[in-house]
Protein backbone atom coordinates (compact mmCIF):
# COMPACT_ATOMS: atom_id res chain seq x y z
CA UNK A 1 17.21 -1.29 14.74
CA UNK A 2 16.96 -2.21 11.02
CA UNK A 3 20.44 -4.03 10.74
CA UNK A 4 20.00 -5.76 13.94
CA UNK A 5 16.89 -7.14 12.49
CA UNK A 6 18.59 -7.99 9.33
CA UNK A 7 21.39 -9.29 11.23
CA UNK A 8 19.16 -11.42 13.47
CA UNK A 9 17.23 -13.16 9.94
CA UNK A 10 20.53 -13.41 8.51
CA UNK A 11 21.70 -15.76 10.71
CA UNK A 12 18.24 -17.50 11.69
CA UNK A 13 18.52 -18.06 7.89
CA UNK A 14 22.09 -19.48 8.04
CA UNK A 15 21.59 -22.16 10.69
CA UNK A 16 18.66 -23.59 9.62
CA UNK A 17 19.90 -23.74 6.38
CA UNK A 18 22.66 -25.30 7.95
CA UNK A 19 20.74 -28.76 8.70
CA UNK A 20 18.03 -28.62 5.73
CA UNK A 21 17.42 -29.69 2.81
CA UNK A 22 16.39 -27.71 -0.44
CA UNK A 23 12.92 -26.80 -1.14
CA UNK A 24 12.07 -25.98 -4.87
CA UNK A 25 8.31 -25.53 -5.69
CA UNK A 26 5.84 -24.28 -8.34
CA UNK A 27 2.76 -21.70 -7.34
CA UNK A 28 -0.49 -20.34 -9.06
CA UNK A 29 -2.20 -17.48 -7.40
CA UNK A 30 -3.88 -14.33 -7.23
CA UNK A 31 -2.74 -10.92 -5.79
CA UNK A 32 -4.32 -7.69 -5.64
CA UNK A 33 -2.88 -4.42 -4.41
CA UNK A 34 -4.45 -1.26 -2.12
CA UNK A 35 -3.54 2.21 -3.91
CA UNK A 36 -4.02 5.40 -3.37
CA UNK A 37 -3.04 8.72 -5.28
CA UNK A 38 -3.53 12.18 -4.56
CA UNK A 39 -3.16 14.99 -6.95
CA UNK A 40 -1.58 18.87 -6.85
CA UNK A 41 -4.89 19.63 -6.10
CA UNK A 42 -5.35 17.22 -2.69
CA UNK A 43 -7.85 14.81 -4.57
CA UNK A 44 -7.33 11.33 -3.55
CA UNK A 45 -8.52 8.26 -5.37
CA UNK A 46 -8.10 5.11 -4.03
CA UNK A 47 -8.15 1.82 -6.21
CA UNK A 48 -7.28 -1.89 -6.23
CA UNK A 49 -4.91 -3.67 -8.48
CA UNK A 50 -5.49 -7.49 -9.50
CA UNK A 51 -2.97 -9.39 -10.83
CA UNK A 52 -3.84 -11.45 -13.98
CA UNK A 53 -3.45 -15.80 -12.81
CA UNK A 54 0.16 -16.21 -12.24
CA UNK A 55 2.88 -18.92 -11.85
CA UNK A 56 5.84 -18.27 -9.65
CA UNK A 57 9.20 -20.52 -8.70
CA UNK A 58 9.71 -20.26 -4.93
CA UNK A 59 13.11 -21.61 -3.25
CA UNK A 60 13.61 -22.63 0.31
CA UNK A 61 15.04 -24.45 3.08
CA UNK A 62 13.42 -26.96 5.22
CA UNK A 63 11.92 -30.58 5.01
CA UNK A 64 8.97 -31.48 4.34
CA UNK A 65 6.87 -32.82 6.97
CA UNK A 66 9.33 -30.31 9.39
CA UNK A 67 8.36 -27.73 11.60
CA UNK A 68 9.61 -24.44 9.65
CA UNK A 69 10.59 -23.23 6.61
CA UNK A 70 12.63 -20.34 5.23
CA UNK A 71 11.11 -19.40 1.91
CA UNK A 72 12.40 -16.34 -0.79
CA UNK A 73 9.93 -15.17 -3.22
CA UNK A 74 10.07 -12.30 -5.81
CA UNK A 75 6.93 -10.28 -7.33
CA UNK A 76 7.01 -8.01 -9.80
CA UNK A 77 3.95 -6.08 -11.09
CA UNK A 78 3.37 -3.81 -13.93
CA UNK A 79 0.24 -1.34 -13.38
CA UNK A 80 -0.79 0.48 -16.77
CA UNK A 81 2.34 1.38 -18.69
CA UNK A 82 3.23 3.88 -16.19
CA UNK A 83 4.12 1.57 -12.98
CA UNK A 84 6.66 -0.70 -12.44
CA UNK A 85 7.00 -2.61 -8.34
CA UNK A 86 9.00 -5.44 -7.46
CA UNK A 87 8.54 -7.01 -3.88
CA UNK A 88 10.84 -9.15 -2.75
CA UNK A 89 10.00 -11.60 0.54
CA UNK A 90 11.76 -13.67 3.17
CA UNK A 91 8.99 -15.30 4.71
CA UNK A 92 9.21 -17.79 7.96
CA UNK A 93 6.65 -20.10 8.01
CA UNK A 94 5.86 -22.36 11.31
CA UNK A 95 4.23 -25.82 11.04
CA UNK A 96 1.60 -27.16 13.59
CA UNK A 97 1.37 -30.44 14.72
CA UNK A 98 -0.63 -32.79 11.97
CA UNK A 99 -4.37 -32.74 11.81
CA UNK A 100 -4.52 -36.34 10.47
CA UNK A 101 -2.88 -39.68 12.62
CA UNK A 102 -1.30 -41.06 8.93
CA UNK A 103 2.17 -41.43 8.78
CA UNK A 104 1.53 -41.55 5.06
CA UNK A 105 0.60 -37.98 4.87
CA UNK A 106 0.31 -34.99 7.16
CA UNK A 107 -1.70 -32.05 6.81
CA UNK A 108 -1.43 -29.25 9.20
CA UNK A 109 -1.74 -25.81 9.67
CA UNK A 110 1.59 -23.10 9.19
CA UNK A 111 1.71 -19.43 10.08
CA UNK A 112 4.10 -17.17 9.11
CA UNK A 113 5.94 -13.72 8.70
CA UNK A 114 7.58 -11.70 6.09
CA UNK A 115 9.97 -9.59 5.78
CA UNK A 116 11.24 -7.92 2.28
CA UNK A 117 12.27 -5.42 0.66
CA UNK A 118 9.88 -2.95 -2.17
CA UNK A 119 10.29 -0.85 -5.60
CA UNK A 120 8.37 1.31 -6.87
CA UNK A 121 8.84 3.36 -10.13
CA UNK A 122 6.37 5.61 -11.46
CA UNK A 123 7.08 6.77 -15.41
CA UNK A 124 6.54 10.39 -16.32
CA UNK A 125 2.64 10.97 -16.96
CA UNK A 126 1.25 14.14 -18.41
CA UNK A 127 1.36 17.34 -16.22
CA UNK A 128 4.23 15.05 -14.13
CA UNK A 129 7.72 13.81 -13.78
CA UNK A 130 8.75 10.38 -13.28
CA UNK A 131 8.76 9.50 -8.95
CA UNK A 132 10.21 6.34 -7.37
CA UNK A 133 10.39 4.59 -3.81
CA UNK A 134 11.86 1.75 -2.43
CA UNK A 135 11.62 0.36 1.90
CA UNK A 136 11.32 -1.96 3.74
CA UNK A 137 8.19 -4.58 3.47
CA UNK A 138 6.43 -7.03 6.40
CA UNK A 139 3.60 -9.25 6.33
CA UNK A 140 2.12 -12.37 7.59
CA UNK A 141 0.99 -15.41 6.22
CA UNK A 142 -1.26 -18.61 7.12
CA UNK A 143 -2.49 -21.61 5.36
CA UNK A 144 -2.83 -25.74 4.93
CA UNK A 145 0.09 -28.02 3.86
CA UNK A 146 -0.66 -31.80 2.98
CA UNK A 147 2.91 -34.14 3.13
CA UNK A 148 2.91 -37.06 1.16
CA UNK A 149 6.15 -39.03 2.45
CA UNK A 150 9.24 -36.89 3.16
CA UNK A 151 10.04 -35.04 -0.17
CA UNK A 152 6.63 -33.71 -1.75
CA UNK A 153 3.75 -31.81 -0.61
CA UNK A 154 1.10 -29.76 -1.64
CA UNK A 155 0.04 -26.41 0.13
CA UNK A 156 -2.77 -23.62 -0.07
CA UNK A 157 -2.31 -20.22 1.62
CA UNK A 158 -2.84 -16.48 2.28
CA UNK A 159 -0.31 -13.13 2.51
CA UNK A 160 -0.76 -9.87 3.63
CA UNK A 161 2.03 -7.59 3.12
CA UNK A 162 2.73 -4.15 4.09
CA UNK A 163 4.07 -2.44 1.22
CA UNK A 164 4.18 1.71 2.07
CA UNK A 165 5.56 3.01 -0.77
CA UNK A 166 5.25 6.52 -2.00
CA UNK A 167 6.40 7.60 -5.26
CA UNK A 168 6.31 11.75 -5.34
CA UNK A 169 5.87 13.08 -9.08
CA UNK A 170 6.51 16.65 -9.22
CA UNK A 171 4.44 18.51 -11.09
CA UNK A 172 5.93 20.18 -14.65
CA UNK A 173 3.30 23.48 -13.74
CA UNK A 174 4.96 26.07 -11.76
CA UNK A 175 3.60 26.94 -7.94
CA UNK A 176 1.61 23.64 -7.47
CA UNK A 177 2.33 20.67 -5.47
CA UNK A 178 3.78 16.98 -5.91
CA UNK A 179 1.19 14.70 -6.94
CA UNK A 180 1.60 11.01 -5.12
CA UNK A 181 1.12 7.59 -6.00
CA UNK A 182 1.13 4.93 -3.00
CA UNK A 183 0.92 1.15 -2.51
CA UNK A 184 -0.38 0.60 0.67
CA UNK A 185 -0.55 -3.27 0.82
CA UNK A 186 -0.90 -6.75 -1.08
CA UNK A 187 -2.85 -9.46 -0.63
CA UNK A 188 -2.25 -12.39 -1.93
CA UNK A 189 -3.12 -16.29 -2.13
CA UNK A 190 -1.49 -19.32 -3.77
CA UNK A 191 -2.04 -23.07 -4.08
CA UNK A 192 1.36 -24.90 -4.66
CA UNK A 193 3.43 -27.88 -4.65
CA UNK A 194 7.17 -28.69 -3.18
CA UNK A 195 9.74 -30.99 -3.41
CA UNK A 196 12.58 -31.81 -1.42
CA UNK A 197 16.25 -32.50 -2.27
């Protein structure tokens, strides 16, 4: 089921591609993550995780002022000294109609989904070894894109990712049980700007 899905964005990816141009953009955002991690001893504590304000590159296909775009992104987060994650997303974003009757610029709605892949590596902490996990990652997204002419625009949006990762740490004391440290989810938003090529 997994390579026929991979198969399937593959080549989704490919023909659009095929007839689009080159979408290069800048974004600032927040993200914060859902975690949760249980020790030997069955106590769970679950936290959030905000990123600091961040810039990311994002590359694409598409046009702006089209109806869909094929977007990869890549997020990598360091928790403490102890965690490492990178995400990386294919998202699929579909544009509604324009809100506003200019031809001079178009703002209208997109929704999207994601799909990605996750790492997770947890560094040796005391009473533990080091753990690590890596899957499969899906989300959606939503937001507001402005066009100005055919080659820039300016966007503001949401994510929410399912992440599911589970790093086990064994414990280094004999007879007790792995400790684990999850990532449920991220949630994310970003303002940006694109141009086309």
């Amino acid at each position: 089921m997994l390579s026929r899905i991979l198969v399937f964005t593959c080549a989704f990816a490919a023909a659009n591609a095929a007839s689009a141009d080159l979408i290069l953009g800048a974004q600032i955002g927040r993200q914060s993550l859902d975690i949760r991690v249980t020790d030997s001893f069955g106590n769970v504590e679950e936290d959030t995780s905000e990123s600091d304000t961040s810039l990311g590159l994002i590359v694409g296909v598409g046009e702006p002022g089209g109806g869909s775009r094929i977007v990869a992104e890549w997020h990598a987060f360091s928790i403490g000294d102890e965690v490492d994650l990178d995400l990386l997303d294919v998202s699929y974003s579909y544009f509604f109609p324009s809100l506003t009757k200019s031809s001079d610029s178009q703002l209208r709605p997109f929704i999207g989904g994601d799909l990605g892949y996750g790492w997770l590596d947890v560094s040796a902490i005391p009473g533990y070894n080091s753990g690590d996990d890596s899957n499969i990652l899906y989300g959606v997204r939503a937001g507001l894109n402005l066009a100005l002419g055919n080659r820039v625009e300016f966007e503001v949006g949401a994510r929410y990712t399912v992440v599911d990762l589970d790093a086990e740490l064994d414990s280094r004391f004999p007879f007790l049980d792995p400790a684990h440290y999850e990532v449920e989810n991220n949630k994310g938003w970003w303002v940006g700007f694109n141009f086309g090529f």
